[in-house]
ModelCIF file with pLDDT and N, C-alpha, C, O atoms, coordinates in Angstrom:
data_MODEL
#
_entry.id   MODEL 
#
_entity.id                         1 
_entity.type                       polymer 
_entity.pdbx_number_of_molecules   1 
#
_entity_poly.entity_id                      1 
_entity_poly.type                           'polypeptide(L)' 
_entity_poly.nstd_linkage                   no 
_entity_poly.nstd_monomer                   no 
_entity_poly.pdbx_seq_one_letter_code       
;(UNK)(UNK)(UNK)(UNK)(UNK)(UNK)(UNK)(UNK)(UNK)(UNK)(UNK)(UNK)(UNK)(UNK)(UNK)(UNK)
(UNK)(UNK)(UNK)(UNK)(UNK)(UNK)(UNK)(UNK)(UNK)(UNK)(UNK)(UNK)(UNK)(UNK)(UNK)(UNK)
(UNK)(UNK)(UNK)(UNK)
;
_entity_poly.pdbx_seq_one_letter_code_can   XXXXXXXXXXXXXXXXXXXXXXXXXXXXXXXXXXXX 
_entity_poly.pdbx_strand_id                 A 
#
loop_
_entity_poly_seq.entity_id 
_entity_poly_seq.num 
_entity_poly_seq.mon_id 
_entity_poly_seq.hetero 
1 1  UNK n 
1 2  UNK n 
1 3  UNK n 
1 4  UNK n 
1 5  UNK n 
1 6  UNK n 
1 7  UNK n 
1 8  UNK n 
1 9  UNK n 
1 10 UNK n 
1 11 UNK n 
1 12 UNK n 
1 13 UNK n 
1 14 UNK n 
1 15 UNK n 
1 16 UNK n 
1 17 UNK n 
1 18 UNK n 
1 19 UNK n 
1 20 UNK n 
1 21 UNK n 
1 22 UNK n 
1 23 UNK n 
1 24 UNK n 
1 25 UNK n 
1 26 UNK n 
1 27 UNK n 
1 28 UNK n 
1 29 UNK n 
1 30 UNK n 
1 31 UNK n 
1 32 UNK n 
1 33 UNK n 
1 34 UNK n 
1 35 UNK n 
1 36 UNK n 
#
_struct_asym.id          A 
_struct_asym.entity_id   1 
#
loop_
_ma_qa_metric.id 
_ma_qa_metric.mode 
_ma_qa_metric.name 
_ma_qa_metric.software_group_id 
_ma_qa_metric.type 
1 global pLDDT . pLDDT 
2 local  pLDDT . pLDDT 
#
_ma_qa_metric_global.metric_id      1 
_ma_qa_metric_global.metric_value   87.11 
_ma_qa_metric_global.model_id       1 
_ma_qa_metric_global.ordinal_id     1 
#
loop_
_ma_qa_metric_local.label_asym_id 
_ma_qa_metric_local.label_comp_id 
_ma_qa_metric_local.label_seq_id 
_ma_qa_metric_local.metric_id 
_ma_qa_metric_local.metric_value 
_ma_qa_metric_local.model_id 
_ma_qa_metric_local.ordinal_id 
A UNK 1  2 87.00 1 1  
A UNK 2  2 88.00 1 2  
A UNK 3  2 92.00 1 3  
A UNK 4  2 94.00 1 4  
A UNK 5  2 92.00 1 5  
A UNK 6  2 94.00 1 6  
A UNK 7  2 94.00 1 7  
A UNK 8  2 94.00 1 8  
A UNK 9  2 93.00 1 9  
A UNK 10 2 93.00 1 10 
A UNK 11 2 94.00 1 11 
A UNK 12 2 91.00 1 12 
A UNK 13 2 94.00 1 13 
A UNK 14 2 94.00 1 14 
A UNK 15 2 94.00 1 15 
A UNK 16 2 95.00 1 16 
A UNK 17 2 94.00 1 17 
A UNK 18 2 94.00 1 18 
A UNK 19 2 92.00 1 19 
A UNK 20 2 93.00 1 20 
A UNK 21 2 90.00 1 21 
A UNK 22 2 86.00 1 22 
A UNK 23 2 85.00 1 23 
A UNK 24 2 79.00 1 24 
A UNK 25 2 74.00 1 25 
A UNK 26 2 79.00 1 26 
A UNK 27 2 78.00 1 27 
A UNK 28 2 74.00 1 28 
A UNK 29 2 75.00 1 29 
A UNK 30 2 80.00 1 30 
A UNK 31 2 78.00 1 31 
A UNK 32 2 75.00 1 32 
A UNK 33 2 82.00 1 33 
A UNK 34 2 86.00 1 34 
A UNK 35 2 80.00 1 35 
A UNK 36 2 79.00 1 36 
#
loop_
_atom_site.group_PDB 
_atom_site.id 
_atom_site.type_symbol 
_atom_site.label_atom_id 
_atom_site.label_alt_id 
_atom_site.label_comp_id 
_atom_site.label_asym_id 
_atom_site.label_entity_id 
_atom_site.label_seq_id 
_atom_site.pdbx_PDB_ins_code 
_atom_site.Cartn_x 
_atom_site.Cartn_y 
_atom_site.Cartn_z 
_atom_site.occupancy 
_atom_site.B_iso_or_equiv 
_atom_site.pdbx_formal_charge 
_atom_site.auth_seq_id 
_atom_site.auth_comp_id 
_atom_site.auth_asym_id 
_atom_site.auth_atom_id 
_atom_site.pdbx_PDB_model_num 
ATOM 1   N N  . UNK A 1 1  ? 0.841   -1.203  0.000   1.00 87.00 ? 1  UNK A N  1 
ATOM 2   C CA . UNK A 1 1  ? 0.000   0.000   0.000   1.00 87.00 ? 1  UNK A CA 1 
ATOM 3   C C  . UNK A 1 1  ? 0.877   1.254   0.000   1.00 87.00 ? 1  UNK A C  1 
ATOM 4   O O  . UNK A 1 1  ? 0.498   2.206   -0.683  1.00 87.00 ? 1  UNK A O  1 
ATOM 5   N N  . UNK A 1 2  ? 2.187   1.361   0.808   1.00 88.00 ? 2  UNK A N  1 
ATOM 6   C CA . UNK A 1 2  ? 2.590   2.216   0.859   1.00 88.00 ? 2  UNK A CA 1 
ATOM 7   C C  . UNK A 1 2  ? 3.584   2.432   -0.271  1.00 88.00 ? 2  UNK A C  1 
ATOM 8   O O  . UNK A 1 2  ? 4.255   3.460   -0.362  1.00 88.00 ? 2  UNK A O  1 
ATOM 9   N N  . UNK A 1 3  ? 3.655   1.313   -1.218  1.00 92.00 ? 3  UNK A N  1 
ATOM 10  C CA . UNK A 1 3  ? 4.384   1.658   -2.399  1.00 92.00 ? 3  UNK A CA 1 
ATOM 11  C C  . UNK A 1 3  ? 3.560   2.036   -3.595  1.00 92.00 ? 3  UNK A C  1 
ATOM 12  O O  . UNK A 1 3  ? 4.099   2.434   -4.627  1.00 92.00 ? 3  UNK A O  1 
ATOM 13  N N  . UNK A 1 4  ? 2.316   1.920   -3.476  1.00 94.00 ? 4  UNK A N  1 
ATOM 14  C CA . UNK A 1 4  ? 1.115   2.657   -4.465  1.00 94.00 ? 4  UNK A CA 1 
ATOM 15  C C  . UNK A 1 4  ? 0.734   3.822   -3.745  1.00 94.00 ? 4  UNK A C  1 
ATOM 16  O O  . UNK A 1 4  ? -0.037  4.536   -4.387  1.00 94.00 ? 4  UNK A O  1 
ATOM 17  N N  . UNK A 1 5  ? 0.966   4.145   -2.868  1.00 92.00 ? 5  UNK A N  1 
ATOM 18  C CA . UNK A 1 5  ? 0.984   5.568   -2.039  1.00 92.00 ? 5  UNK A CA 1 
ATOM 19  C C  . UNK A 1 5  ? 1.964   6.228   -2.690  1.00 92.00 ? 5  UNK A C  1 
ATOM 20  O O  . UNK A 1 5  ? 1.650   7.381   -2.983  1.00 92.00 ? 5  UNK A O  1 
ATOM 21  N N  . UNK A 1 6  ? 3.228   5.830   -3.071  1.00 94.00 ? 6  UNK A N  1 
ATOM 22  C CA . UNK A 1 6  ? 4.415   6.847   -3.473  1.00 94.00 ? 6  UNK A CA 1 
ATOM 23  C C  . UNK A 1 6  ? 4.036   6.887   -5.322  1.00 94.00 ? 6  UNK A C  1 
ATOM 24  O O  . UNK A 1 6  ? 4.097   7.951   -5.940  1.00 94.00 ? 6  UNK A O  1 
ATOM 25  N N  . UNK A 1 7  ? 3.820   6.133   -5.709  1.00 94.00 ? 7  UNK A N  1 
ATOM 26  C CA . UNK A 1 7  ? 3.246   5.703   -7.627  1.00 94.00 ? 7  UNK A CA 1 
ATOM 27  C C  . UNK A 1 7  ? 2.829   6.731   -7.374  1.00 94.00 ? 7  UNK A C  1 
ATOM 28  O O  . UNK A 1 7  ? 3.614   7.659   -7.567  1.00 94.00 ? 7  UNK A O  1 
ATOM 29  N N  . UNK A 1 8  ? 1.481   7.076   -6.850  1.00 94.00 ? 8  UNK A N  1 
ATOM 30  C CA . UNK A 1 8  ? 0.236   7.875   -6.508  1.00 94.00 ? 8  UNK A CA 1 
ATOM 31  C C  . UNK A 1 8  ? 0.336   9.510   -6.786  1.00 94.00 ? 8  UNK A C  1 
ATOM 32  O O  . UNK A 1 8  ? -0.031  10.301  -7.656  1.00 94.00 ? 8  UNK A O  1 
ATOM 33  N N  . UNK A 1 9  ? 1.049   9.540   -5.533  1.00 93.00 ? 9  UNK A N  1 
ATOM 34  C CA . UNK A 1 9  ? 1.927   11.112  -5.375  1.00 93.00 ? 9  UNK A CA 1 
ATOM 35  C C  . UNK A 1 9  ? 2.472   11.742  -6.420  1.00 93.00 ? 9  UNK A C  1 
ATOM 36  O O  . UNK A 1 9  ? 2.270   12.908  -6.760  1.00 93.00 ? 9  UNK A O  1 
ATOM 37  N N  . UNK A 1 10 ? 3.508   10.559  -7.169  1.00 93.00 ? 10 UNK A N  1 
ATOM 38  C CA . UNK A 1 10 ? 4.396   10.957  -7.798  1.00 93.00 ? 10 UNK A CA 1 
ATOM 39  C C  . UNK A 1 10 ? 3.619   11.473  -9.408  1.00 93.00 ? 10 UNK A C  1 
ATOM 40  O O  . UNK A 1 10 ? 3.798   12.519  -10.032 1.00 93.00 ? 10 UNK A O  1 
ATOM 41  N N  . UNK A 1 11 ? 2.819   10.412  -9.703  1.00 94.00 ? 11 UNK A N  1 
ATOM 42  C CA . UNK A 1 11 ? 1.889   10.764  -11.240 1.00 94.00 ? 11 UNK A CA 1 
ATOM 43  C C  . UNK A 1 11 ? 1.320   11.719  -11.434 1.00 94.00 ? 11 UNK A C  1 
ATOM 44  O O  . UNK A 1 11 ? 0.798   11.735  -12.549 1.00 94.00 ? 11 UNK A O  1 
ATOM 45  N N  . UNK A 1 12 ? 1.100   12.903  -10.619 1.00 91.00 ? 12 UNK A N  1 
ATOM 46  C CA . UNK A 1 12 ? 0.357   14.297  -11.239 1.00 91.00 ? 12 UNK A CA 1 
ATOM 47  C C  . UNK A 1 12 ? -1.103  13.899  -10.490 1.00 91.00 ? 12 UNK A C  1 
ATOM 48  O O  . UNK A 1 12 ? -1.705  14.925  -10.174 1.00 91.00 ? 12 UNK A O  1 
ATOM 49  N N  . UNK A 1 13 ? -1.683  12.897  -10.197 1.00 94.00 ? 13 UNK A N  1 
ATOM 50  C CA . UNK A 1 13 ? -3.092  12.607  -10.227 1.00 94.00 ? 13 UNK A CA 1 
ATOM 51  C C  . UNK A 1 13 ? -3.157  13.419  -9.248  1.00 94.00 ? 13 UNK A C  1 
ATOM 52  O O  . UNK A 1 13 ? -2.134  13.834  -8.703  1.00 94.00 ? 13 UNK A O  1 
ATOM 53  N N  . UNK A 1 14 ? -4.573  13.832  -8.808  1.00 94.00 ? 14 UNK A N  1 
ATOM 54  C CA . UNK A 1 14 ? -5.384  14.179  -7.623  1.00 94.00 ? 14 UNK A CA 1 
ATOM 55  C C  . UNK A 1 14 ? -5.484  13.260  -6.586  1.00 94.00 ? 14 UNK A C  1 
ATOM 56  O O  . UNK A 1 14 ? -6.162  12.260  -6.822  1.00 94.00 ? 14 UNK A O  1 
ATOM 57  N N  . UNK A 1 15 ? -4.984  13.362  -5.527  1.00 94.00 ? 15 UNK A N  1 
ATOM 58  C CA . UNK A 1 15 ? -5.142  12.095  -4.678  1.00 94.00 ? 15 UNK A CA 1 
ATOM 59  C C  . UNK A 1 15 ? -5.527  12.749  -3.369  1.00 94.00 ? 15 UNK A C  1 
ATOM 60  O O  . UNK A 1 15 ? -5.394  13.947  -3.116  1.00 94.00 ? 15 UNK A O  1 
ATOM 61  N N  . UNK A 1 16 ? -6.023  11.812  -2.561  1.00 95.00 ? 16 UNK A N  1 
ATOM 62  C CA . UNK A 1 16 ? -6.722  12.090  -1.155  1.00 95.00 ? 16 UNK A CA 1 
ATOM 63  C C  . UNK A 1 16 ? -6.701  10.731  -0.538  1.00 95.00 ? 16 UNK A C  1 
ATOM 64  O O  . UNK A 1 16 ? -7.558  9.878   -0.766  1.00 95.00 ? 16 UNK A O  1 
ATOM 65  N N  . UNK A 1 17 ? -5.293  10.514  0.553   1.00 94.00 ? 17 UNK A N  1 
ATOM 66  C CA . UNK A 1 17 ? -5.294  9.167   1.221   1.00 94.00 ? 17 UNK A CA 1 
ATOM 67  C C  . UNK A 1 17 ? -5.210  9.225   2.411   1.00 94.00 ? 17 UNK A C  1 
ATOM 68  O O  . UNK A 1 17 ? -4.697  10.009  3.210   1.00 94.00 ? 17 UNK A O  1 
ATOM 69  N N  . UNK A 1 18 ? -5.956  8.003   2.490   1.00 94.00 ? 18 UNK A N  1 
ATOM 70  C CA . UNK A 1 18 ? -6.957  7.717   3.939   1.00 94.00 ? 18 UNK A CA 1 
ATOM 71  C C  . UNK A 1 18 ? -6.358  6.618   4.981   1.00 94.00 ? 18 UNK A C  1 
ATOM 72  O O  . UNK A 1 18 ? -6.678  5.436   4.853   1.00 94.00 ? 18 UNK A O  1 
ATOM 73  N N  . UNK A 1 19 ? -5.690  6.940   5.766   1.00 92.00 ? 19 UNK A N  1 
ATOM 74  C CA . UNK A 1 19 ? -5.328  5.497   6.382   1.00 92.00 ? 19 UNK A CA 1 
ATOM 75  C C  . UNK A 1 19 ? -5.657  5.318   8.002   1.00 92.00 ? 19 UNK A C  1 
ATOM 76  O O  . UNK A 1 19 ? -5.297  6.001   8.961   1.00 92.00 ? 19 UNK A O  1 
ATOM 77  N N  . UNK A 1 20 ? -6.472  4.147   7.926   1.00 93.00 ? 20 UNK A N  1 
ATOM 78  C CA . UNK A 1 20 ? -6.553  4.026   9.122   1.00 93.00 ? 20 UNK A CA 1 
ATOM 79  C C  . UNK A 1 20 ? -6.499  3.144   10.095  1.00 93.00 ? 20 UNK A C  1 
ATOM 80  O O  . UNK A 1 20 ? -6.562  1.942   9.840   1.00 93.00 ? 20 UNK A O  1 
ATOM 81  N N  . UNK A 1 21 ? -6.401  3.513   11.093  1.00 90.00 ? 21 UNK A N  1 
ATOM 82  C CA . UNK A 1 21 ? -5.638  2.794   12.080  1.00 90.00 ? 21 UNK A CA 1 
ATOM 83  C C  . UNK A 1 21 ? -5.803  1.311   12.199  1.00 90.00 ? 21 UNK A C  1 
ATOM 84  O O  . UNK A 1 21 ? -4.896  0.494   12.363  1.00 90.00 ? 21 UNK A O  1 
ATOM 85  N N  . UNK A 1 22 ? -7.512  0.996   12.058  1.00 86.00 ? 22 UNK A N  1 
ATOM 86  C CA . UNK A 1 22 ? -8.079  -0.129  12.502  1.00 86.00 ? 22 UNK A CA 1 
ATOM 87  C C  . UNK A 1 22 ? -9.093  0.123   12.876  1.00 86.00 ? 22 UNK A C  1 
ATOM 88  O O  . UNK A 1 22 ? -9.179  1.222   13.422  1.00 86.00 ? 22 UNK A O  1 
ATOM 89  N N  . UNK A 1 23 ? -10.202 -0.618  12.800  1.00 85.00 ? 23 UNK A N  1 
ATOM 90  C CA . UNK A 1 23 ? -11.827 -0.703  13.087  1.00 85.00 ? 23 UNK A CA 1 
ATOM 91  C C  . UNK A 1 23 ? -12.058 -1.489  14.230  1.00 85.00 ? 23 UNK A C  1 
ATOM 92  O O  . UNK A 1 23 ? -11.521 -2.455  14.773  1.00 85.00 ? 23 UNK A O  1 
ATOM 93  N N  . UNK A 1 24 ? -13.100 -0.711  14.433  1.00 79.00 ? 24 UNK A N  1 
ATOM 94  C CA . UNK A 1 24 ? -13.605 -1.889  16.217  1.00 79.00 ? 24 UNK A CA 1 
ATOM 95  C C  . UNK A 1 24 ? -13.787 -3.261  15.994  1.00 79.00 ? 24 UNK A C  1 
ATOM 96  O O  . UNK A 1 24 ? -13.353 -4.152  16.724  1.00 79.00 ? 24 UNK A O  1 
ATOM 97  N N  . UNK A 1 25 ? -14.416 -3.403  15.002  1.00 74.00 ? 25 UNK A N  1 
ATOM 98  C CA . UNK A 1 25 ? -14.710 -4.980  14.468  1.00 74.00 ? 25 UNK A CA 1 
ATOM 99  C C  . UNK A 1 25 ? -13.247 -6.314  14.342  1.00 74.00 ? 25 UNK A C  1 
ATOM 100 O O  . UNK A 1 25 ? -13.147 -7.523  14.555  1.00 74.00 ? 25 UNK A O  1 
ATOM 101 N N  . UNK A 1 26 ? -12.427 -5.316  13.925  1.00 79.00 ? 26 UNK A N  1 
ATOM 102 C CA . UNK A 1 26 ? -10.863 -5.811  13.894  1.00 79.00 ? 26 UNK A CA 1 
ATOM 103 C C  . UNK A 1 26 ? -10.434 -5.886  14.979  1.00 79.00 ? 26 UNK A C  1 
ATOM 104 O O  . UNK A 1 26 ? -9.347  -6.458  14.897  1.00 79.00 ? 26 UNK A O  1 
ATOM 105 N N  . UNK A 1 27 ? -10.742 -5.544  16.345  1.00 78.00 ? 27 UNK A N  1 
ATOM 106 C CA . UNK A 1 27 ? -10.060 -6.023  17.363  1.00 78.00 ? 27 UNK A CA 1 
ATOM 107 C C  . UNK A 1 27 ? -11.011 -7.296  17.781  1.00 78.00 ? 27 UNK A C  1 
ATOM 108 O O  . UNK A 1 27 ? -10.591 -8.201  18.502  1.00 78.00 ? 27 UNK A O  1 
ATOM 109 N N  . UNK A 1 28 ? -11.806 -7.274  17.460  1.00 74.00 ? 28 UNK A N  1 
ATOM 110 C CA . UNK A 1 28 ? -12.857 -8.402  18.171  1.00 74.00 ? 28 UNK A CA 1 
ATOM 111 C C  . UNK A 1 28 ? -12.358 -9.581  17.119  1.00 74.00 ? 28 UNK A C  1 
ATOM 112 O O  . UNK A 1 28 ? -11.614 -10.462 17.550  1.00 74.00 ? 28 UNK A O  1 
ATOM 113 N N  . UNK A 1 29 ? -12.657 -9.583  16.135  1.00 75.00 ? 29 UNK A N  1 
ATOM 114 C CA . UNK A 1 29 ? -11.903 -10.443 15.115  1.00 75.00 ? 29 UNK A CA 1 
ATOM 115 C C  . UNK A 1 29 ? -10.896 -11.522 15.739  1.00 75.00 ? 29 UNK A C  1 
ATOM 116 O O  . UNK A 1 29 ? -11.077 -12.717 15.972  1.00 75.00 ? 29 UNK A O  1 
ATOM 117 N N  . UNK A 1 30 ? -9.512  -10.509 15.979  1.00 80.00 ? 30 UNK A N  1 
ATOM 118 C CA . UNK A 1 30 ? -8.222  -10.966 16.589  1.00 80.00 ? 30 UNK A CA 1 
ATOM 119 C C  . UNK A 1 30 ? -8.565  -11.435 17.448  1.00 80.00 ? 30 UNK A C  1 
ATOM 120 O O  . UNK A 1 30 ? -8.301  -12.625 17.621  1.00 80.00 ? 30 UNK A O  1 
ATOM 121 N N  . UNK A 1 31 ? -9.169  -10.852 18.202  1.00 78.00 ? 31 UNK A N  1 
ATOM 122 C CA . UNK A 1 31 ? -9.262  -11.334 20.164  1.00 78.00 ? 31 UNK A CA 1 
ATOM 123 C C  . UNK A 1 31 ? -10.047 -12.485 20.080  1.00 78.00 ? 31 UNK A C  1 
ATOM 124 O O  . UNK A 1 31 ? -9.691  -13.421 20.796  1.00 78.00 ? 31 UNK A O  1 
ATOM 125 N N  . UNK A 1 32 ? -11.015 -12.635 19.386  1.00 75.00 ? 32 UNK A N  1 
ATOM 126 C CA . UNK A 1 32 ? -12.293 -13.493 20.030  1.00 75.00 ? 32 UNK A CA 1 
ATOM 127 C C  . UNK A 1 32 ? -12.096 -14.702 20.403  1.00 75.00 ? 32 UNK A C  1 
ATOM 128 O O  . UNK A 1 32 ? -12.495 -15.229 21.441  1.00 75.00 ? 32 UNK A O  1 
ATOM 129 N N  . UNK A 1 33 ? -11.037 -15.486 18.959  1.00 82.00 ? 33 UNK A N  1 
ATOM 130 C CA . UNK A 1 33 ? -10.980 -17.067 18.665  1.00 82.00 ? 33 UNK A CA 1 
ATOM 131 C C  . UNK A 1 33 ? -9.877  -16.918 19.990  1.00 82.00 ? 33 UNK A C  1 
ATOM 132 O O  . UNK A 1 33 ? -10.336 -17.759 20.764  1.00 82.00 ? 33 UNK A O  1 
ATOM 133 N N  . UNK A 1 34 ? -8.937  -16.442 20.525  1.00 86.00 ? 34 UNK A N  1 
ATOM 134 C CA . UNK A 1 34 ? -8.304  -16.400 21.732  1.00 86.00 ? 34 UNK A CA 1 
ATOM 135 C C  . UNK A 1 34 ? -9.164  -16.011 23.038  1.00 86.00 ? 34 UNK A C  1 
ATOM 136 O O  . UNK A 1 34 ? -9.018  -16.666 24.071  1.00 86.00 ? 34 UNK A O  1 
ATOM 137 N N  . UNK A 1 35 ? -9.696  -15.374 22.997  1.00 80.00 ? 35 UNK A N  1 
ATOM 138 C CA . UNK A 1 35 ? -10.621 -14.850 24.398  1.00 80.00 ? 35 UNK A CA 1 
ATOM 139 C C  . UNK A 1 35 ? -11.448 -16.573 24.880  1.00 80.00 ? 35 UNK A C  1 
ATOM 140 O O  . UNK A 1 35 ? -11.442 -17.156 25.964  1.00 80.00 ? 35 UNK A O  1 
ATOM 141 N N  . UNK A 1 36 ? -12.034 -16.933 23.648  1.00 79.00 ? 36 UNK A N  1 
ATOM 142 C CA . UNK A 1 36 ? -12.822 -17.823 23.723  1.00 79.00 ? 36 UNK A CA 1 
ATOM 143 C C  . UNK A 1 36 ? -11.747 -19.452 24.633  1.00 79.00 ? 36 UNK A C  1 
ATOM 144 O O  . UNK A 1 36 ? -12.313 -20.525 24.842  1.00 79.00 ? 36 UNK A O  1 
#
């Protein structure tokens, strides 16, 4: 991702990037099959 992040930048295009951290759903994900 972060090497189509630099493509991105570099081509002239219009860009607007979004990155984020992680979703609530994604910690439950990880945790659950262990919690359980």
């Amino acid at each position: 991702k972060y090497l189509f992040e630099e493509e991105l930048k570099k081509s002239g295009l219009t860009y607007c990037i979004h990155r984020p951290t992680g979703y609530f759903y994604d910690i439950v994900k990880v945790f659950r099959p262990m919690i359980e």
